[in-house]
N, C-alpha and C. Protein backbone atom coordinates (compact mmCIF):
# COMPACT_ATOMS: atom_id res chain seq x y z
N UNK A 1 0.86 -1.17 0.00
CA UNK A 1 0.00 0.00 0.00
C UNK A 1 0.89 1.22 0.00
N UNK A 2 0.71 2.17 -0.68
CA UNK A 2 1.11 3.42 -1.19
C UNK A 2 0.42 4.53 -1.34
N UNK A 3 0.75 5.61 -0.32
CA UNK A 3 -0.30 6.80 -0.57
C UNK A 3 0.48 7.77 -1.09
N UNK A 4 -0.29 8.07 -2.52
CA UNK A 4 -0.14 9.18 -3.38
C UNK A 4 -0.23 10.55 -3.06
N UNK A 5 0.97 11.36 -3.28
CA UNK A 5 0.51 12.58 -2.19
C UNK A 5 1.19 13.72 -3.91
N UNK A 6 2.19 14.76 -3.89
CA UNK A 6 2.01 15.30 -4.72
C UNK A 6 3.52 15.14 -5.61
N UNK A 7 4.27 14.35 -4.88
CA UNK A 7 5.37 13.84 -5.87
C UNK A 7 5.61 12.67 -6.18
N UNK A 8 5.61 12.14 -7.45
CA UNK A 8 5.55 10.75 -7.87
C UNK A 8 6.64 10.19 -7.52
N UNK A 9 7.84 10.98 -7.60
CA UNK A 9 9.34 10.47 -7.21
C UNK A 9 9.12 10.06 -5.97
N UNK A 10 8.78 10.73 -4.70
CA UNK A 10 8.61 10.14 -3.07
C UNK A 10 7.97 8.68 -3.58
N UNK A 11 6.73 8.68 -4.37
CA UNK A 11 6.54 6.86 -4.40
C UNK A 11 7.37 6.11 -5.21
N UNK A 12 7.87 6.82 -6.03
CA UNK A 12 8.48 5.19 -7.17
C UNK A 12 9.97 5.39 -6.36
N UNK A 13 10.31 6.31 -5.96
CA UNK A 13 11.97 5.93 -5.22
C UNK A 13 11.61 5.21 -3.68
N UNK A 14 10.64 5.23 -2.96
CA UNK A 14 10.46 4.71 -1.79
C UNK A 14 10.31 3.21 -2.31
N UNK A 15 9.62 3.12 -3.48
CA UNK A 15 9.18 1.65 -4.15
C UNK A 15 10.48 0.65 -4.71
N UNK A 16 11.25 2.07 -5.00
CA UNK A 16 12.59 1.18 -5.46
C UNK A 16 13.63 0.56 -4.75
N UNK A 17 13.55 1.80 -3.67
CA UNK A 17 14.32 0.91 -2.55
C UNK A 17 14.06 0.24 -1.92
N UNK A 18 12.59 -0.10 -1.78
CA UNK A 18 12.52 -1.13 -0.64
C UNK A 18 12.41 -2.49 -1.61
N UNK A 19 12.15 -2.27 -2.62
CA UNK A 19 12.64 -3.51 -3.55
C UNK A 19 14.20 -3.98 -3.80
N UNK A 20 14.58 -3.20 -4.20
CA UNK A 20 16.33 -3.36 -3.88
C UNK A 20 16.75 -3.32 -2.67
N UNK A 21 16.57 -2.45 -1.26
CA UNK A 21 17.22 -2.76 -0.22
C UNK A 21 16.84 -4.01 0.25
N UNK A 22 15.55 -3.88 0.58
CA UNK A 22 14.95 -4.85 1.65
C UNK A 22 14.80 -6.16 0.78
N UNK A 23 13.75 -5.46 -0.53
CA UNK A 23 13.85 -6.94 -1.26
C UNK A 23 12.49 -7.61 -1.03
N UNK A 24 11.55 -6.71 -0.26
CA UNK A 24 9.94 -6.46 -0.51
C UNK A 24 9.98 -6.83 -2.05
N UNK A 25 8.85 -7.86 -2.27
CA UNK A 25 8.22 -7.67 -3.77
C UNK A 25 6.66 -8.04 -3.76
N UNK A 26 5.84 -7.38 -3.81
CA UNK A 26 4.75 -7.50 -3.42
C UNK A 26 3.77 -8.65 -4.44
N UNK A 27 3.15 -8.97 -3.85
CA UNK A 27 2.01 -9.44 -5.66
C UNK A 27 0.58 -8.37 -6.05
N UNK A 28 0.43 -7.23 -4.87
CA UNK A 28 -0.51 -6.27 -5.19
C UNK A 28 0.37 -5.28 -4.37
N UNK A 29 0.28 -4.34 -5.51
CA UNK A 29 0.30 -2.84 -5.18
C UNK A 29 -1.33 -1.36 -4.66
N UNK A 30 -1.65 -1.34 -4.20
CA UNK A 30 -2.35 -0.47 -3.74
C UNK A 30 -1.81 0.64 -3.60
N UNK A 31 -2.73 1.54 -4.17
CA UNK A 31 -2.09 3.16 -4.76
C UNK A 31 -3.26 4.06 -3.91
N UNK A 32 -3.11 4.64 -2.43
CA UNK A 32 -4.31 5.48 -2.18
C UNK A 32 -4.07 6.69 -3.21
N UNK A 33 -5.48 7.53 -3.72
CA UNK A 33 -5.28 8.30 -4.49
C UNK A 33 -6.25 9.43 -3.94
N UNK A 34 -5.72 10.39 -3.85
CA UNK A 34 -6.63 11.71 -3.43
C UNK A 34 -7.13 12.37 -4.67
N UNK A 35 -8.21 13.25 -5.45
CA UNK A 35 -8.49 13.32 -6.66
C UNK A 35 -7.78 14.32 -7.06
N UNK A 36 -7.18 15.22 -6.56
CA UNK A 36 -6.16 16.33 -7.17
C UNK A 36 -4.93 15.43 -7.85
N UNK A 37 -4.62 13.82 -7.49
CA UNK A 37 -3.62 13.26 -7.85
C UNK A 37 -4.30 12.53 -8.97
N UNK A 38 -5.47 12.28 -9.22
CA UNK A 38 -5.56 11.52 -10.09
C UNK A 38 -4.81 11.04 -11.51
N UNK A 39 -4.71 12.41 -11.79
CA UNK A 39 -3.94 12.64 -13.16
C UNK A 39 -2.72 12.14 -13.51
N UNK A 40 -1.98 11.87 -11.93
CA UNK A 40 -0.33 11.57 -12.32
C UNK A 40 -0.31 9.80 -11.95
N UNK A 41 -1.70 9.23 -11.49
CA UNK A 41 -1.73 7.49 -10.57
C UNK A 41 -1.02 6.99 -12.25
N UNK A 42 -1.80 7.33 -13.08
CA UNK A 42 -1.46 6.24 -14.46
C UNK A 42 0.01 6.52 -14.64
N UNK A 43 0.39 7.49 -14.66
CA UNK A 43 2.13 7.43 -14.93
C UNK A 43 2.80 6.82 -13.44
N UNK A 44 2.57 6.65 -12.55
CA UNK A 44 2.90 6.72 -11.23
C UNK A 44 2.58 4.68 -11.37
N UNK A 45 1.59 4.26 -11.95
CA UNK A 45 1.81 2.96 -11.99
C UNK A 45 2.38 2.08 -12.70
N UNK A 46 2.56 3.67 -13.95
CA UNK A 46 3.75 2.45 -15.22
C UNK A 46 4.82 2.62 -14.77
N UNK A 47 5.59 3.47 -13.82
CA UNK A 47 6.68 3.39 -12.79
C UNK A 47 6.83 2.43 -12.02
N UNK A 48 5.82 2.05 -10.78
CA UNK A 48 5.67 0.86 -10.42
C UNK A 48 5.74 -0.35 -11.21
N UNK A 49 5.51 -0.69 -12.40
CA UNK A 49 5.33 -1.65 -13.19
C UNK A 49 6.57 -1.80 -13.91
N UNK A 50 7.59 -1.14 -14.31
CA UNK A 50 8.42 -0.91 -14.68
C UNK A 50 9.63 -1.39 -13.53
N UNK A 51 9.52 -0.53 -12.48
CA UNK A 51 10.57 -0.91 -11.51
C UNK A 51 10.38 -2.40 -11.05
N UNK A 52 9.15 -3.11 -10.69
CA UNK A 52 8.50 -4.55 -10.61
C UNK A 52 9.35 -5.24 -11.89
N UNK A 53 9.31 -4.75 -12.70
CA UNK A 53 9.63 -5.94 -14.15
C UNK A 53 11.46 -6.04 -13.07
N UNK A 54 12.07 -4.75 -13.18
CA UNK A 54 13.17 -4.44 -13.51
C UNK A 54 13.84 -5.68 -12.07
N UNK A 55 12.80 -6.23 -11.59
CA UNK A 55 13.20 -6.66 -10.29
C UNK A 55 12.95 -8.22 -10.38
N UNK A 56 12.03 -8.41 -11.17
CA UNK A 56 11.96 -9.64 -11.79
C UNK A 56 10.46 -10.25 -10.90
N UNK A 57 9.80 -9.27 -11.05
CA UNK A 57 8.45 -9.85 -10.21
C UNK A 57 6.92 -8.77 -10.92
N UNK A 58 6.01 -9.11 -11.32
CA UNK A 58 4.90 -8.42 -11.65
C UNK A 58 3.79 -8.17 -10.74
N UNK A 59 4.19 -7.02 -10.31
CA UNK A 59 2.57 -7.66 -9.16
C UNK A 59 1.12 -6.79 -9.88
N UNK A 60 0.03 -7.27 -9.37
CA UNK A 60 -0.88 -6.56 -9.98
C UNK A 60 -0.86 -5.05 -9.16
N UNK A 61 -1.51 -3.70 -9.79
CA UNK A 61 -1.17 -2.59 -9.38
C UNK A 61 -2.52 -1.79 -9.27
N UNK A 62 -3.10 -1.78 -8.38
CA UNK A 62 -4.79 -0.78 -8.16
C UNK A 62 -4.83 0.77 -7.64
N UNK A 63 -5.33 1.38 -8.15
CA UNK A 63 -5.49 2.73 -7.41
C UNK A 63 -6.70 2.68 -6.95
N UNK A 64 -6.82 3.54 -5.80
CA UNK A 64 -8.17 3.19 -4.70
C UNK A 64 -8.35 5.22 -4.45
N UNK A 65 -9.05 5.20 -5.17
CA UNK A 65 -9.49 6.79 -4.86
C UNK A 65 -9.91 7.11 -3.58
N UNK A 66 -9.62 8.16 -2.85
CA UNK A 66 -9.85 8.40 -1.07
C UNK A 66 -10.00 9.97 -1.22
N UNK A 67 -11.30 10.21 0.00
CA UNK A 67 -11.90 11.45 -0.57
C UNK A 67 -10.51 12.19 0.05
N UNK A 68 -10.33 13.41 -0.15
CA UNK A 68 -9.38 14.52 -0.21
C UNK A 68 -9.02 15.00 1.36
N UNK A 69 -7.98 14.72 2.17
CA UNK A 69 -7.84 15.10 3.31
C UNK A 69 -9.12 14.22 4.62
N UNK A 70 -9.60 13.53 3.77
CA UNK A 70 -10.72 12.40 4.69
C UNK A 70 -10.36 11.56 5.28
N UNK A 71 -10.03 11.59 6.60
CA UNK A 71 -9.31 10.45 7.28
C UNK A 71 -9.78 9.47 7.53
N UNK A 72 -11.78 9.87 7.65
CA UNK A 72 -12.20 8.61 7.92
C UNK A 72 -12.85 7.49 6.69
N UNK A 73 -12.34 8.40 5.39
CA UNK A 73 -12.71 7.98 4.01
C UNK A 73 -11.51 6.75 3.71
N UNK A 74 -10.29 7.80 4.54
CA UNK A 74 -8.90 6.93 4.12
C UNK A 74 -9.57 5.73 4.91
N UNK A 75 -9.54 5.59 6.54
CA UNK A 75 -9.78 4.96 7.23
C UNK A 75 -10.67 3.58 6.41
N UNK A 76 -11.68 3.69 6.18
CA UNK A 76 -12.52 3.35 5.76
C UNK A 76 -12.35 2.06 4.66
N UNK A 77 -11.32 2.88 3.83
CA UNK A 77 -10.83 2.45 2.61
C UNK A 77 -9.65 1.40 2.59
N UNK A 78 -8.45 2.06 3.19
CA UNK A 78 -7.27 1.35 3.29
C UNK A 78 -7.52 0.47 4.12
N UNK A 79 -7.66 1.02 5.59
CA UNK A 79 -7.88 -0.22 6.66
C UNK A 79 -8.58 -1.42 6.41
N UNK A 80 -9.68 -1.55 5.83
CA UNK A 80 -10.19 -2.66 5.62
C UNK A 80 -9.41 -3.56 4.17
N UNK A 81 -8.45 -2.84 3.48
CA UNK A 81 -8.01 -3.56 2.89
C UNK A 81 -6.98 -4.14 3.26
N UNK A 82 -5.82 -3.54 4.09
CA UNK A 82 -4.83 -3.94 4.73
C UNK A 82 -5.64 -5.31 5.89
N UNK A 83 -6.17 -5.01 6.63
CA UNK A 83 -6.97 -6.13 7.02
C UNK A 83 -7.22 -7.25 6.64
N UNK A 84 -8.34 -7.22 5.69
CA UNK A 84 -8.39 -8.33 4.96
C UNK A 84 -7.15 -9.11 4.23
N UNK A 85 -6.64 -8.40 3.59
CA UNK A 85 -4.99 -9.03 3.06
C UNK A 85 -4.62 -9.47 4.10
N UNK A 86 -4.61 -9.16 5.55
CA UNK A 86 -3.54 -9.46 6.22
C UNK A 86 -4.47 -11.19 6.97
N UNK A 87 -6.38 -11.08 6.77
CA UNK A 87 -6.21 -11.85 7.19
C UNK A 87 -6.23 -13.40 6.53
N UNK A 88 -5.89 -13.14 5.16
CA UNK A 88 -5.88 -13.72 3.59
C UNK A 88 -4.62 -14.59 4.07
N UNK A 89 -3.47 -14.09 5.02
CA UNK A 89 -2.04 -14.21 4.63
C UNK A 89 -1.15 -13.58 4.62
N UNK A 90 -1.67 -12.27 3.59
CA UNK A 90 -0.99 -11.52 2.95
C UNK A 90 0.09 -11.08 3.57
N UNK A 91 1.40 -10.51 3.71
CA UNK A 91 2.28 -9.42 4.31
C UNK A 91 1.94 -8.59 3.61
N UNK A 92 1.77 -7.40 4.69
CA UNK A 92 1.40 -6.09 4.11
C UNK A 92 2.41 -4.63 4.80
N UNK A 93 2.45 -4.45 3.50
CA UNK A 93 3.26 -3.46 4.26
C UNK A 93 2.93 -1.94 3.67
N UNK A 94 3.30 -0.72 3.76
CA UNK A 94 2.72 0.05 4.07
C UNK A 94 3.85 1.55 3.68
N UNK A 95 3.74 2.28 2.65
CA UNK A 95 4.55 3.57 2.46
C UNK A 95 3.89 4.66 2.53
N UNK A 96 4.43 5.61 3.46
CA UNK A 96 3.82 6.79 3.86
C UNK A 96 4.65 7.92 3.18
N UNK A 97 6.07 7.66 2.63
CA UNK A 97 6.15 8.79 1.99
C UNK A 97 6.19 9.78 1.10
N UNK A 98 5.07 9.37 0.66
CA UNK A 98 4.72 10.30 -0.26
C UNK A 98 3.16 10.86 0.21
N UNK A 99 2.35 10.19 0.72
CA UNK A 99 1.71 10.95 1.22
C UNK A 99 1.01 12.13 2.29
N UNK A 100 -0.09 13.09 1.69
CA UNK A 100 -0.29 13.57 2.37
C UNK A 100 -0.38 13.52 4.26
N UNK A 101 -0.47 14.54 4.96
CA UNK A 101 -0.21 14.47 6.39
C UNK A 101 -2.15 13.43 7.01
N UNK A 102 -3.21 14.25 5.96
CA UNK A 102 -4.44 13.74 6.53
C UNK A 102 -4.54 11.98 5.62
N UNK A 103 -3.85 11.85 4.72
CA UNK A 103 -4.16 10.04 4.68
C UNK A 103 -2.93 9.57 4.83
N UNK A 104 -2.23 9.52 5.66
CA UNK A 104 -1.07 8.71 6.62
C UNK A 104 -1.36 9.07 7.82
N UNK A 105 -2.14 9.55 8.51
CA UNK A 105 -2.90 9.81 9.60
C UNK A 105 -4.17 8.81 9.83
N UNK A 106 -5.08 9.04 8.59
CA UNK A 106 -5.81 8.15 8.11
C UNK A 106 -5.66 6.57 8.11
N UNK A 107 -4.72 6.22 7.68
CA UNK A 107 -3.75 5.19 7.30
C UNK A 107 -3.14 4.29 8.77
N UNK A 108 -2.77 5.50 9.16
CA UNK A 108 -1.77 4.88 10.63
C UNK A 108 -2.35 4.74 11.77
N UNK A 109 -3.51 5.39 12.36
CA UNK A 109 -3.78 5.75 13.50
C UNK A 109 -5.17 4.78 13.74
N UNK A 110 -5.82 4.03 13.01
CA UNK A 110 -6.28 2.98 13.34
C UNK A 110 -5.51 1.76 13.96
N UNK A 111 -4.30 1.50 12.99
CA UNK A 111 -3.14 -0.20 13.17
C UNK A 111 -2.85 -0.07 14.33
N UNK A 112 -2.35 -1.71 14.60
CA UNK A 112 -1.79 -1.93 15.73
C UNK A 112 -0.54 -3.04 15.11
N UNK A 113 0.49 -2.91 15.65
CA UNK A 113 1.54 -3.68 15.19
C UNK A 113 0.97 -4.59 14.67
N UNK A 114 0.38 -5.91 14.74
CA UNK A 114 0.23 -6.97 14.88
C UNK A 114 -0.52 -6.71 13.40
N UNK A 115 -1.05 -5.60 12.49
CA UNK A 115 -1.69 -5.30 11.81
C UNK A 115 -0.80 -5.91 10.44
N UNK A 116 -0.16 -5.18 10.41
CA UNK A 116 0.86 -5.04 9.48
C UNK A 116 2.02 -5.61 9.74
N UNK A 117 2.86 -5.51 8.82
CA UNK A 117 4.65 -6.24 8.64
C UNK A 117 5.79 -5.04 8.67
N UNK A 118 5.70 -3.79 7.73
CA UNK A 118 6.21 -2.92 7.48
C UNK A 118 5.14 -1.34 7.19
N UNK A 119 5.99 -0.75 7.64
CA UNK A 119 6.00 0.66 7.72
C UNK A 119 7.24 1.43 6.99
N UNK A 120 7.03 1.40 5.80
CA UNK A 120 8.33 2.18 5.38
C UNK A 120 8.02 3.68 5.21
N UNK A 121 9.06 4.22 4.93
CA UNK A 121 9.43 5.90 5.49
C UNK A 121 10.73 5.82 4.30
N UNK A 122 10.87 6.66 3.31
CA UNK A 122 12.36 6.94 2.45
C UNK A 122 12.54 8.30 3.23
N UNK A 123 13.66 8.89 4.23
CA UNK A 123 13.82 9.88 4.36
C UNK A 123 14.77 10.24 3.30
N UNK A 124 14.68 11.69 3.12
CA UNK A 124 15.64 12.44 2.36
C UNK A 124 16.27 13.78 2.91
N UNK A 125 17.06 13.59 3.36
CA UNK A 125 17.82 15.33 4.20
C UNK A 125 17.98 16.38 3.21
N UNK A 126 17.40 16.24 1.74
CA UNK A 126 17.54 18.05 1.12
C UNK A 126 16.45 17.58 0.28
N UNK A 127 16.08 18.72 0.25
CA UNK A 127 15.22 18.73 -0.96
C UNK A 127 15.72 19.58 -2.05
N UNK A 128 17.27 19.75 -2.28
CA UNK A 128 17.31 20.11 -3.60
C UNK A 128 17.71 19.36 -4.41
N UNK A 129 17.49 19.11 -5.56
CA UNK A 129 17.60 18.39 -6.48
C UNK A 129 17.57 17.25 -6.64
N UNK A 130 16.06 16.84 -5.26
CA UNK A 130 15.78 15.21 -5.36
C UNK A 130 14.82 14.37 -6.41
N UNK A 131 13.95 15.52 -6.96
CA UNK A 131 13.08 14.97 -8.17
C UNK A 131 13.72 14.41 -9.06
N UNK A 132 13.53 13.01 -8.90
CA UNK A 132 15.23 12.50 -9.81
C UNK A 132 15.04 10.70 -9.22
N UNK A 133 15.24 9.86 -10.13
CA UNK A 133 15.34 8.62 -9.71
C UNK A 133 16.38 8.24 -8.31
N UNK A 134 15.61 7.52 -8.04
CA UNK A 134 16.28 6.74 -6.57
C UNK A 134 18.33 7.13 -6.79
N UNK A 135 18.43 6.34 -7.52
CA UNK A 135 19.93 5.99 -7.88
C UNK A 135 20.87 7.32 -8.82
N UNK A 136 20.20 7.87 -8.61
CA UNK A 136 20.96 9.42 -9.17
C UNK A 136 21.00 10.72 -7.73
N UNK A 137 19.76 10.55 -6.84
CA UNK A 137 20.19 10.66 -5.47
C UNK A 137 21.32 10.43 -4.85
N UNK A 138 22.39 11.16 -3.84
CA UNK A 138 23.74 10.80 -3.69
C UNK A 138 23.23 9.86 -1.94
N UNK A 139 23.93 8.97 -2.31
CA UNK A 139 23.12 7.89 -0.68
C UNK A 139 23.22 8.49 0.21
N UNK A 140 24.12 9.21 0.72
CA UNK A 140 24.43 10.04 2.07
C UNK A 140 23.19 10.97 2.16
N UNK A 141 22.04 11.16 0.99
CA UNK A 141 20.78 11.90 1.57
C UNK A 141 19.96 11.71 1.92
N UNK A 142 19.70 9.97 1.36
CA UNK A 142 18.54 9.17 1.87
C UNK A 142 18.54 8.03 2.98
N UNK A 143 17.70 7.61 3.76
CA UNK A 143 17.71 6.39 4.87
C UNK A 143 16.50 5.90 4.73
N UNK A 144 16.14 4.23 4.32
CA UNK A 144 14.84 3.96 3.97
C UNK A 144 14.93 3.65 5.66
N UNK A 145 13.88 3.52 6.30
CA UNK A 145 13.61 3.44 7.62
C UNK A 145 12.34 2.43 6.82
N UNK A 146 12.21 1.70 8.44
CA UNK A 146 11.05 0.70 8.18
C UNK A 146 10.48 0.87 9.83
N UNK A 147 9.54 1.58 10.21
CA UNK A 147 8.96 2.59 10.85
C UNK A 147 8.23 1.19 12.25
N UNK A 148 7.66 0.50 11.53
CA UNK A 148 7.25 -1.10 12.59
C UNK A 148 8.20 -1.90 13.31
N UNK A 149 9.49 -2.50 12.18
CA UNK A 149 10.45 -2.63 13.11
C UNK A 149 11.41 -1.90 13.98
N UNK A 150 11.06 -0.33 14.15
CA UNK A 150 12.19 0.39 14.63
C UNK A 150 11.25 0.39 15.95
N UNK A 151 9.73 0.57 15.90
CA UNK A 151 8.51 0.06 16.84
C UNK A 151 8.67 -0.79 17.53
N UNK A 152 8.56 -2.23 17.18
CA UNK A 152 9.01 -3.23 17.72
C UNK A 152 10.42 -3.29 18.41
N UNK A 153 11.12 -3.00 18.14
CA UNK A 153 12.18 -2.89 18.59
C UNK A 153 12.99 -1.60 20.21
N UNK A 154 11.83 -1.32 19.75
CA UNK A 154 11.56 0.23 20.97
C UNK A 154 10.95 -1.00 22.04
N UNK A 155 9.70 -1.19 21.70
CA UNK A 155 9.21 -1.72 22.21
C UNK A 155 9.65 -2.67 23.31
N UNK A 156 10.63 -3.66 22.48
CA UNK A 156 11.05 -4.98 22.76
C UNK A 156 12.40 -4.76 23.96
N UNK A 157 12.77 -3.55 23.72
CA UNK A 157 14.29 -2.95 24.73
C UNK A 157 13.18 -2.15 25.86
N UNK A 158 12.21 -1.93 26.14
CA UNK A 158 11.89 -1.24 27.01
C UNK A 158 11.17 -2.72 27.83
């Protein structure tokens, strides 16, 4: 799951690394989409689909429209899908950065560890001249963080 917020680069470079770092390969992609984004989900999924090939895995790729700053629309929407996947089997995991502050709010503040697998986060320390594929970024700017196990792990030392 992936929430679309207003730069396509925050999703397809968060998507790339956690395919190359971690090595996540999903078999469904879920795209939350707010409707001011609509316009960019179709290029934003032949990115996804593209970086998927480039990795040697296809997963299927959905956009899930979520009303605009609606947390309990997000709520509504994502949660019960993360849910159900999760109680399918599925590992589910979960990128917040690219989206907006009201659907990663939406998104987060229902779960409970036990919900999900991952929480990823791509930080980036500048924002100049990051609109730009993952790997043209200089590494010393980015840290993919995985936001559940750093949780768990708080958790687990206290």
């Amino acid at each position: 799951m992936s929430l679309l917020g207003r730069s396509a680069w925050a999703l397809l470079n968060t998507y790339y690394a956690v395919s190359h770092e971690v090595g996540y390969h999903p078999d469904t992609v879920y795209i939350a989409v707010e409707a001011p984004f609509l316009e960019i989900s179709g290029t934003v999924s032949e990115g996804v689909r593209a970086i998927s090939e480039h990795f040697g895995f296809s997963p299927a790729i959905e956009c899930v429209q979520v009303d605009q700053a609606d947390i309990v629309d997000v709520f509504s929407k994502i949660y019960t899908i993360m849910i159900t996947k999760k109680q399918e089997g599925a590992r589910v995991a979960i990128d917040i950065t690219p989206g907006r502050k009201a659907v990663v709010a939406g998104t987060l503040l229902p779960i409970k560890l036990d919900d999900i697998d991952h929480v990823f986060y791509l930080e980036i320390s500048t924002t100049k001249d990051v609109a730009k594929p993952y790997q043209m970024i200089p590494r010393q700017y980015h840290i993919l963080h995985d936001f559940k196990a750093e949780a768990v792990r708080a958790r687990d030392d206290n």
